[in-house]
Structure formats: structure tokens, C-alpha cells
N, C-alpha and C. Protein backbone atom coordinates (compact mmCIF):
# COMPACT_ATOMS: atom_id res chain seq x y z
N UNK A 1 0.84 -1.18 0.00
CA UNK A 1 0.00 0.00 0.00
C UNK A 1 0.88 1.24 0.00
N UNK A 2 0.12 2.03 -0.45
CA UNK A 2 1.03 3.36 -0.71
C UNK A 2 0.75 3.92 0.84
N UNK A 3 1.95 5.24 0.59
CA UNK A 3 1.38 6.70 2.33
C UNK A 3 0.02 6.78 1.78
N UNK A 4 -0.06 7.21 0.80
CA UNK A 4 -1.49 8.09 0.55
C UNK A 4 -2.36 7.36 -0.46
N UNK A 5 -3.57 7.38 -0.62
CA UNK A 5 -4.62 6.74 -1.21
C UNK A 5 -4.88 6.95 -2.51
N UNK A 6 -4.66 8.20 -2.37
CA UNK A 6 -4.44 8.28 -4.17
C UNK A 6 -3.63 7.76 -4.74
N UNK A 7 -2.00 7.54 -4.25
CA UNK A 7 -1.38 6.38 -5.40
C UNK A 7 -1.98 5.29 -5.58
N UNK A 8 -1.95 4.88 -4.25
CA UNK A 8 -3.05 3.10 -3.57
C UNK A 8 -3.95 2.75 -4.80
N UNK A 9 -4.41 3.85 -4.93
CA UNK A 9 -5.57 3.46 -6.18
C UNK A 9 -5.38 3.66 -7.38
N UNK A 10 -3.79 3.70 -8.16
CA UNK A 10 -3.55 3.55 -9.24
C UNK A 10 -2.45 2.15 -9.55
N UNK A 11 -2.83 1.93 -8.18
CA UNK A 11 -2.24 0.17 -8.60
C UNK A 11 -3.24 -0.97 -9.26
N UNK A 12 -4.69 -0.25 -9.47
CA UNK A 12 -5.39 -1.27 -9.93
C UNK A 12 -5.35 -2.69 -9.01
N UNK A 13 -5.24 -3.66 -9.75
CA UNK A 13 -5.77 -5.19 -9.08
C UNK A 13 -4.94 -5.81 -8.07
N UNK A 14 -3.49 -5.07 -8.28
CA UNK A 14 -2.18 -5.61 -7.50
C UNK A 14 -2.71 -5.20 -5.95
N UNK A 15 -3.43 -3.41 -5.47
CA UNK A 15 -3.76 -3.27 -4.13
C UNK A 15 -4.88 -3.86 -3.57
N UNK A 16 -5.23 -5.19 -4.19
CA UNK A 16 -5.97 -6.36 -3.27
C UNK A 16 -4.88 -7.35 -3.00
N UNK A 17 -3.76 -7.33 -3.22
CA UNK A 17 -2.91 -8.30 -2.68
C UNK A 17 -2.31 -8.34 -1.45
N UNK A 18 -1.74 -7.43 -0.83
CA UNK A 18 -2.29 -7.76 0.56
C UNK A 18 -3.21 -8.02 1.11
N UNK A 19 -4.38 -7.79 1.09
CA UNK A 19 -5.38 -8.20 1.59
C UNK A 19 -5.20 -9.67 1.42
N UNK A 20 -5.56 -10.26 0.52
CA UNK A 20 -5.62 -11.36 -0.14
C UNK A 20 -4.86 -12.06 0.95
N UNK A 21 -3.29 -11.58 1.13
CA UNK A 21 -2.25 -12.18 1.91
C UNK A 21 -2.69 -12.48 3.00
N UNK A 22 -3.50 -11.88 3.35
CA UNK A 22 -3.52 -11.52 4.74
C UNK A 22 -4.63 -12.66 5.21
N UNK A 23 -5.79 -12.59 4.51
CA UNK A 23 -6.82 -13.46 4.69
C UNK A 23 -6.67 -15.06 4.13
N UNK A 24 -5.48 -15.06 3.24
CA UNK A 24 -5.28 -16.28 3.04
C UNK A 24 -4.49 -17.36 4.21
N UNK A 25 -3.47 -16.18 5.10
CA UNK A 25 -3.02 -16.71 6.69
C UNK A 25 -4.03 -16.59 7.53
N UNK A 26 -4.98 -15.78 7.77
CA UNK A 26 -5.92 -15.73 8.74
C UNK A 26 -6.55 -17.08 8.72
N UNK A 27 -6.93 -17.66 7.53
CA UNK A 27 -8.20 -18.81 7.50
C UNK A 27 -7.43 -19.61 7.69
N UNK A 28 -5.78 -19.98 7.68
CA UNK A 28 -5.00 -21.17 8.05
C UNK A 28 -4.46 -21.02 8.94
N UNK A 29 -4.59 -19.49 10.05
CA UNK A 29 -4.08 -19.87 11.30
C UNK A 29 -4.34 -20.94 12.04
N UNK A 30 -3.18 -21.78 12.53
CA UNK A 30 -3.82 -22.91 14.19
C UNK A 30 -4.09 -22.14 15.19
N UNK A 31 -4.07 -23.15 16.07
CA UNK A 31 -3.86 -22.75 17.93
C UNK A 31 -2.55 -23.19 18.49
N UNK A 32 -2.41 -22.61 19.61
CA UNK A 32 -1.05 -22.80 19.80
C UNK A 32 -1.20 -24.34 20.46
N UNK A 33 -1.89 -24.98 21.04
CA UNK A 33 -1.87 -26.24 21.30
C UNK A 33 -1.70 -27.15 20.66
N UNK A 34 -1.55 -26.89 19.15
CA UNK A 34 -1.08 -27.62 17.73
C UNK A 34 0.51 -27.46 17.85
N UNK A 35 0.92 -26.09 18.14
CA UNK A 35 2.31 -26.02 18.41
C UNK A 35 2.66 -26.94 19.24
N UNK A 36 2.51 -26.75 20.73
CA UNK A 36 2.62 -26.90 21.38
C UNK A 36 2.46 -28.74 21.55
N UNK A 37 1.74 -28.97 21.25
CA UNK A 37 1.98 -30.90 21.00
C UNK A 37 3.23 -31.33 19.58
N UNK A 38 3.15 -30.45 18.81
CA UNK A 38 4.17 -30.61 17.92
C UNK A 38 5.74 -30.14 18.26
N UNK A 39 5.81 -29.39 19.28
CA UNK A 39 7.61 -29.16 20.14
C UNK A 39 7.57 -30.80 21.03
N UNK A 40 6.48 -31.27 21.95
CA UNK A 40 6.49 -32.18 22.09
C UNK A 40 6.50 -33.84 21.60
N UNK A 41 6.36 -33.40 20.08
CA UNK A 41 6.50 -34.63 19.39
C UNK A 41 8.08 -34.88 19.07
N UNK A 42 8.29 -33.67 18.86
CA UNK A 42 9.78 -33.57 18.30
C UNK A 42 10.93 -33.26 19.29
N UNK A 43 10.52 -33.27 20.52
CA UNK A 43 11.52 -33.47 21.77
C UNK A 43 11.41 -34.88 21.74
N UNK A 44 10.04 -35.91 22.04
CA UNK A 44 10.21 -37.36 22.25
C UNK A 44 10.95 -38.27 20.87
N UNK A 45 11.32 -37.54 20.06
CA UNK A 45 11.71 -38.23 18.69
C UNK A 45 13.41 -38.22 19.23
N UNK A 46 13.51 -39.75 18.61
CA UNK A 46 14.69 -40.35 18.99
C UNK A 46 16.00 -39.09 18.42
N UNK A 47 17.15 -39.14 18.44
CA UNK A 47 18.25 -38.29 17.83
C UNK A 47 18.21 -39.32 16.95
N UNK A 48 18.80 -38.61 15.69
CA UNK A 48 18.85 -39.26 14.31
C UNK A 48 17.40 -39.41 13.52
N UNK A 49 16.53 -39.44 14.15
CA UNK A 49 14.92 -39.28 13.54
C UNK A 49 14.54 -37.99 12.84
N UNK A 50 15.36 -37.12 14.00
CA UNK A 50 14.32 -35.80 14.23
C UNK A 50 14.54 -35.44 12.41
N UNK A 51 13.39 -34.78 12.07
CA UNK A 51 13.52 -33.86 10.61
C UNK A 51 14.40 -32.74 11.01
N UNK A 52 14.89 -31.56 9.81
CA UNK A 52 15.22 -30.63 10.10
C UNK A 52 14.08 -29.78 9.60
N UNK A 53 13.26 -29.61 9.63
CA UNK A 53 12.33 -28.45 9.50
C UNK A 53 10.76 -29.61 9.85
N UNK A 54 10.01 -28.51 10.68
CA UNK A 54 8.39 -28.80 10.78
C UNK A 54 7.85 -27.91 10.49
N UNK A 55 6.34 -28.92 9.81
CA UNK A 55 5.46 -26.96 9.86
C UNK A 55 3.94 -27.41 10.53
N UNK A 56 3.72 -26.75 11.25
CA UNK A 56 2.29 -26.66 11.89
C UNK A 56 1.20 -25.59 11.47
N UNK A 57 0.30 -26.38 10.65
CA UNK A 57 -0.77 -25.79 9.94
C UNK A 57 -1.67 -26.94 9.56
N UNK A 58 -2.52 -26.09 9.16
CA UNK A 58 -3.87 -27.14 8.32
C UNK A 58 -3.47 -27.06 7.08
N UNK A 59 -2.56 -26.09 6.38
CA UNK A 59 -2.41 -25.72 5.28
C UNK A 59 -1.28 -25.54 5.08
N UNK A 60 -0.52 -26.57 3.88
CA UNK A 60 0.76 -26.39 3.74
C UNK A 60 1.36 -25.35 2.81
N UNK A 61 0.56 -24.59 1.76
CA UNK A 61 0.64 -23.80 0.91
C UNK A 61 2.26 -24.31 0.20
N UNK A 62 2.32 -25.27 0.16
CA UNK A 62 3.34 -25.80 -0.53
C UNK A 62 4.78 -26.07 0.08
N UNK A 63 4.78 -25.35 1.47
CA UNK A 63 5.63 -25.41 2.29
C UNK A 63 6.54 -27.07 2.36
N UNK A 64 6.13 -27.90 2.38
CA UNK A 64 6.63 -29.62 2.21
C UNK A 64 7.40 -29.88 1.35
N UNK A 65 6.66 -29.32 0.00
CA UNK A 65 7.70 -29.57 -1.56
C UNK A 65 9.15 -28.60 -1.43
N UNK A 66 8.99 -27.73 -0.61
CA UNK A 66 10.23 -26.83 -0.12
C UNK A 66 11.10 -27.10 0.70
N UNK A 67 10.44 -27.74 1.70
CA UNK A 67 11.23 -28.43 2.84
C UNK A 67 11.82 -29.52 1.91
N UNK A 68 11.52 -30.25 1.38
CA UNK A 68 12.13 -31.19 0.57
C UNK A 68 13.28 -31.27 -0.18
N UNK A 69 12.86 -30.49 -1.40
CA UNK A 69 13.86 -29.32 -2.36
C UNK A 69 15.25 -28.89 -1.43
N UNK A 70 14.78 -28.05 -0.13
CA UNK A 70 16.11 -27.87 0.49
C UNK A 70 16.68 -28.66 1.14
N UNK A 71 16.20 -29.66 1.63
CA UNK A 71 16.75 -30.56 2.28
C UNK A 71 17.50 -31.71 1.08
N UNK A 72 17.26 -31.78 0.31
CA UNK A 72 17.76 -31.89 -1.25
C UNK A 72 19.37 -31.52 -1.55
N UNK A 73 18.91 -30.28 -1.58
CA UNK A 73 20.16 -29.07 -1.85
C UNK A 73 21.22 -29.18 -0.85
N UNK A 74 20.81 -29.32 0.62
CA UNK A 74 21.74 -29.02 1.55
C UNK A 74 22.51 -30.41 1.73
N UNK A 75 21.34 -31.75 1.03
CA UNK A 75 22.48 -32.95 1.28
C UNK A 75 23.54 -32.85 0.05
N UNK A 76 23.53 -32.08 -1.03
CA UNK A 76 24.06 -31.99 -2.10
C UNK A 76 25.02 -31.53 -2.01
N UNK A 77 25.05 -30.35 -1.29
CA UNK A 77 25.91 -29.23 -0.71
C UNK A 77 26.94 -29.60 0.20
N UNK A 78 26.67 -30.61 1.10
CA UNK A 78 27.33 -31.33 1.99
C UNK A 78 27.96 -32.41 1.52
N UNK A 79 27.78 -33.12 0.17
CA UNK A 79 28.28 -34.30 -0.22
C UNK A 79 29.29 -33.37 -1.07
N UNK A 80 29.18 -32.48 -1.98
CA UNK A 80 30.25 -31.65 -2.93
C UNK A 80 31.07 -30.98 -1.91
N UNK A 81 30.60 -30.82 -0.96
CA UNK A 81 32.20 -30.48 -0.46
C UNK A 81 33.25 -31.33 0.79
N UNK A 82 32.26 -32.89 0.92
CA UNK A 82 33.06 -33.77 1.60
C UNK A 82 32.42 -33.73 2.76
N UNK A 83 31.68 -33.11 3.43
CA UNK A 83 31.52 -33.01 5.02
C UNK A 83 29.58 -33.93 5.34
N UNK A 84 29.35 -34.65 4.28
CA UNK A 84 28.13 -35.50 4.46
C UNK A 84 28.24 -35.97 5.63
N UNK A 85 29.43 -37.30 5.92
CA UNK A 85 29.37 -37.52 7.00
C UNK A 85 29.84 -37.65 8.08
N UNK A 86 30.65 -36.33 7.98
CA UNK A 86 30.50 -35.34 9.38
C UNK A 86 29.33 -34.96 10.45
N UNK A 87 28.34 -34.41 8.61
CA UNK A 87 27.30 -33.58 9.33
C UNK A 87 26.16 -34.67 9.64
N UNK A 88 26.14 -36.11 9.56
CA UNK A 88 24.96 -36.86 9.61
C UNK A 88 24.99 -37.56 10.83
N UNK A 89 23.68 -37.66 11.58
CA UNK A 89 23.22 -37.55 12.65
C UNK A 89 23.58 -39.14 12.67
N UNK A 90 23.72 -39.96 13.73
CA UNK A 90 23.77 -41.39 14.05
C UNK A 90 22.38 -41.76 14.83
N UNK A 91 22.03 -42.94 15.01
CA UNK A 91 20.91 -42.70 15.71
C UNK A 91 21.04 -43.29 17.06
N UNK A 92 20.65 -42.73 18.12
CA UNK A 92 20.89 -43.08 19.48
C UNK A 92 22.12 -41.96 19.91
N UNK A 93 23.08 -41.77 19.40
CA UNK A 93 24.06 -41.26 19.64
C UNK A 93 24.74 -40.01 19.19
N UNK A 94 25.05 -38.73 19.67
CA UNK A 94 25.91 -37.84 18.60
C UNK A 94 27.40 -38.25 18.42
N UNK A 95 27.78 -37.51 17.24
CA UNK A 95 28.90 -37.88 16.80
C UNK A 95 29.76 -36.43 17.46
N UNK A 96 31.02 -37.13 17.97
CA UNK A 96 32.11 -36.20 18.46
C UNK A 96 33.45 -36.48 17.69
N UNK A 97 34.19 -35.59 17.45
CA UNK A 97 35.48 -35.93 17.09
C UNK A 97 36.14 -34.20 17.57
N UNK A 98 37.44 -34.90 18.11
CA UNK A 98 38.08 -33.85 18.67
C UNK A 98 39.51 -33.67 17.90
């Protein structure tokens, strides 16, 4: 949105897009008790299980295929420069080296 209303209104169709934004998070807000059982799912998850990213919603707005994609990239990223398994979790146990 513009300071003043008169520009606002020479954006045509684009100054419903915030709005839009806005009401498209409103109708997929949770409750925090969705959070809140989901920090608890992911404290009782074994080491080596845990994901690196969660999302808590009713609505993923595509958020998953992203988490994916990067989690993709970053094992890619980690194998081209040698440090895969350094950086990979064991399960039951962390890895130390001194």
C-alpha cells in the first residue's frame, strides 16, 4: 500500500494483494496447542529421527515440496564439499570428534 490513497488506487488489481495475503493466513491460522503438542513430538523423537524443518498448519501452501527441495540441496551441498558424514546424525548417539 502506498502513504497516501491516491497512489493506492492507481495500482489497480495488485492493491488487493495484501489483503488477499492476509486473509489467506488468517483462515489457516492454528492454535497454539497444535504447536505446542508438535515441540512435544519432536523433543520425544529419537536423535537421528528428528527432521530438520516442521510446519504446523492445516495448510501447507506448498511449504513440504520446499522443505524437501532444500533438504535436497543441503544434502548436495554437503556431499560436494566432503563433510556429508560429518554432518549426519547417528541414531541413538551424537557424533564427536576432537
Amino acid at each position: 500500500m502506498a502513504a497516501d490513497e491516491a497512489h493506492t488506487n492507481t495500482y489497480g488489481a495488485v492493491k488487493e494483494i495484501p489483503a488477499k495475503i492476509k486473509e489467506a493466513f488468517s483462515s489457516s491460522a492454528g492454535n497454539a496447542q497444535d504447536v505446542a503438542d508438535a515441540v512435544l513430538r519432536i523433543i520425544e523423537t529419537p536423535a537421528g529421527e528428528k527432521r530438520l524443518r516442521y510446519l504446523v498448519s492445516r495448510v501447507t501452501f506448498g511449504i513440504d515440496q520446499i522443505n524437501a527441495l532444500s533438504a535436497q540441496v543441503q544434502a548436495n551441498l554437503l556431499e560436494a564439499f566432503g563433510l556429508a558424514a560429518e554432518t549426519r546424525f547417528l541414531k541413538g548417539k551424537a557424533v564427536v570428534s576432537v
